[in-house]
Protein backbone atom coordinates (compact mmCIF):
# COMPACT_ATOMS: atom_id res chain seq x y z
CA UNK A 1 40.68 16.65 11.53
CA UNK A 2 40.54 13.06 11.63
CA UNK A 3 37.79 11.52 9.47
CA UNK A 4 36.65 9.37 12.64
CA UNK A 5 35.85 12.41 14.56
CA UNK A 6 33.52 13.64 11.71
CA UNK A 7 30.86 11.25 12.54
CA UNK A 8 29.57 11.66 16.30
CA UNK A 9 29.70 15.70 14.74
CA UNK A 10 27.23 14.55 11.87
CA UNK A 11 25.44 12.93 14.79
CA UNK A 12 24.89 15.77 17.28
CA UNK A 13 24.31 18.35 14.67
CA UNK A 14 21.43 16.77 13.21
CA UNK A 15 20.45 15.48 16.58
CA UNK A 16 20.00 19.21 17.78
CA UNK A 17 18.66 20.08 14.52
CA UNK A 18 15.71 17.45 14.72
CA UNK A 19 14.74 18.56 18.67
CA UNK A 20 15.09 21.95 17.99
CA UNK A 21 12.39 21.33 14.96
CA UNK A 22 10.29 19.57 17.27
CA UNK A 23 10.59 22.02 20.01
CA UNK A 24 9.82 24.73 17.43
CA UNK A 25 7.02 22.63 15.65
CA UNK A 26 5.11 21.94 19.37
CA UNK A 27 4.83 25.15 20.47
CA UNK A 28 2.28 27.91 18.38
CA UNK A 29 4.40 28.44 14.98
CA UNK A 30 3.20 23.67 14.56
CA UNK A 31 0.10 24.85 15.82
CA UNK A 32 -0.39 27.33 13.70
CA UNK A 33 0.89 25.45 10.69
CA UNK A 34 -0.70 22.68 11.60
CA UNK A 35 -4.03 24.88 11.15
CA UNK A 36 -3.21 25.93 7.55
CA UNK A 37 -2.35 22.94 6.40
CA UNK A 38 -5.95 21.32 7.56
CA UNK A 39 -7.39 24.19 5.59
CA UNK A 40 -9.71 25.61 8.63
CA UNK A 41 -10.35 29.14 8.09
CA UNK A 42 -13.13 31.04 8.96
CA UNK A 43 -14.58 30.47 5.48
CA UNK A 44 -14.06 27.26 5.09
CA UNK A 45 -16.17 27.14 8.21
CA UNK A 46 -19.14 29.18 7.27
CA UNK A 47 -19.11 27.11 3.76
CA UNK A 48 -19.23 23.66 5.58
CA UNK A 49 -22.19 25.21 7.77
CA UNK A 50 -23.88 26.21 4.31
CA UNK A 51 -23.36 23.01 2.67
CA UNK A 52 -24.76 21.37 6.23
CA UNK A 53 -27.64 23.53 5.60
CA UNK A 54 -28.11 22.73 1.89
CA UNK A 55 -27.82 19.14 2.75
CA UNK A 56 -30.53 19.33 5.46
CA UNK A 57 -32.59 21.15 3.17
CA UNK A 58 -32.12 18.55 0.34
CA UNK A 59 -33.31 15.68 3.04
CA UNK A 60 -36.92 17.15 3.59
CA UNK A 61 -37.21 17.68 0.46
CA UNK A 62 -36.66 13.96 -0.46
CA UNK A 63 -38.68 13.03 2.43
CA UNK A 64 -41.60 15.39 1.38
CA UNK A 65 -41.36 13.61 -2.01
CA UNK A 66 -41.39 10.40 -0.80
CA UNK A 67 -44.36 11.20 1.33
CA UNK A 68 -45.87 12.03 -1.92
CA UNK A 69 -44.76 8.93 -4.24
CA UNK A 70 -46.78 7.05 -1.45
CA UNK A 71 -49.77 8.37 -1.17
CA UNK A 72 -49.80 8.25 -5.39
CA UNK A 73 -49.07 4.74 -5.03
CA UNK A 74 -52.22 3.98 -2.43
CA UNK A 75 -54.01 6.12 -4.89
CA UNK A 76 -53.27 4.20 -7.42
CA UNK A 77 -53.80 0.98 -6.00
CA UNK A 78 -57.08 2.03 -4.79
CA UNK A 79 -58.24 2.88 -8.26
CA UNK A 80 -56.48 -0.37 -9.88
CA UNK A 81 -58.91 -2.25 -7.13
CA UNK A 82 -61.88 -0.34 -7.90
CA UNK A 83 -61.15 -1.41 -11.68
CA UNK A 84 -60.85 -4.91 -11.16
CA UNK A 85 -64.15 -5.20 -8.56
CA UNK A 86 -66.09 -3.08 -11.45
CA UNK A 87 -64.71 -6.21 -14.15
C-alpha cells in the first residue's frame, strides 16, 4: 500500500465514525443520555419540589418574624417616648 493512500483512508474512516456518532447521539439513545447526565429523575424531581416547598415555607416564616421585630420596635419606641415626656 502506498503510504500516500493511507491518509484520505484515515480521513473517511473517522469522517463516518464522527456522523455516525452524531446520527446515533440525535436520535433517543443522546436523548436519553443526555437525560442522565443532567441528573433528572423522578426523584430528583419530587426533592426539588420539596426543597421549593421548604424554601416557601422558610419565607413566611421570615416574613412573620419580621412582622413581629416591627411591631416590638413601635412598641418600644412608644414606651422610650412615654419615658422621655414623663422626664
Amino acid at each position: 500500500m502506498n503510504p500516500s493512500d493511507v491518509a484520505p483512508m484515515i480521513i473517511a474512516t473517522t469522517m463516518m465514525v464522527v456522523g455516525g456518532l452524531a446520527l446515533v447521539l440525535r436520535g433517543p439513545i443522546g436523548r436519553a443520555l443526555a437525560k442522565r447526565l443532567e441528573g433528572h429523575s423522578p426523584a430528583s424531581d419530587e426533592r426539588v419540589l420539596d426543597l421549593e416547598a421548604r424554601i416557601a415555607e422558610l419565607e413566611r416564616d421570615r416574613d412573620e418574624l419580621h412582622e413581629r421585630v416591627e411591631f416590638a420596635e413601635r412598641l418600644l419606641a412608644r414606651t422610650t417616648e412615654a419615658a422621655r415626656e414623663l422626664r
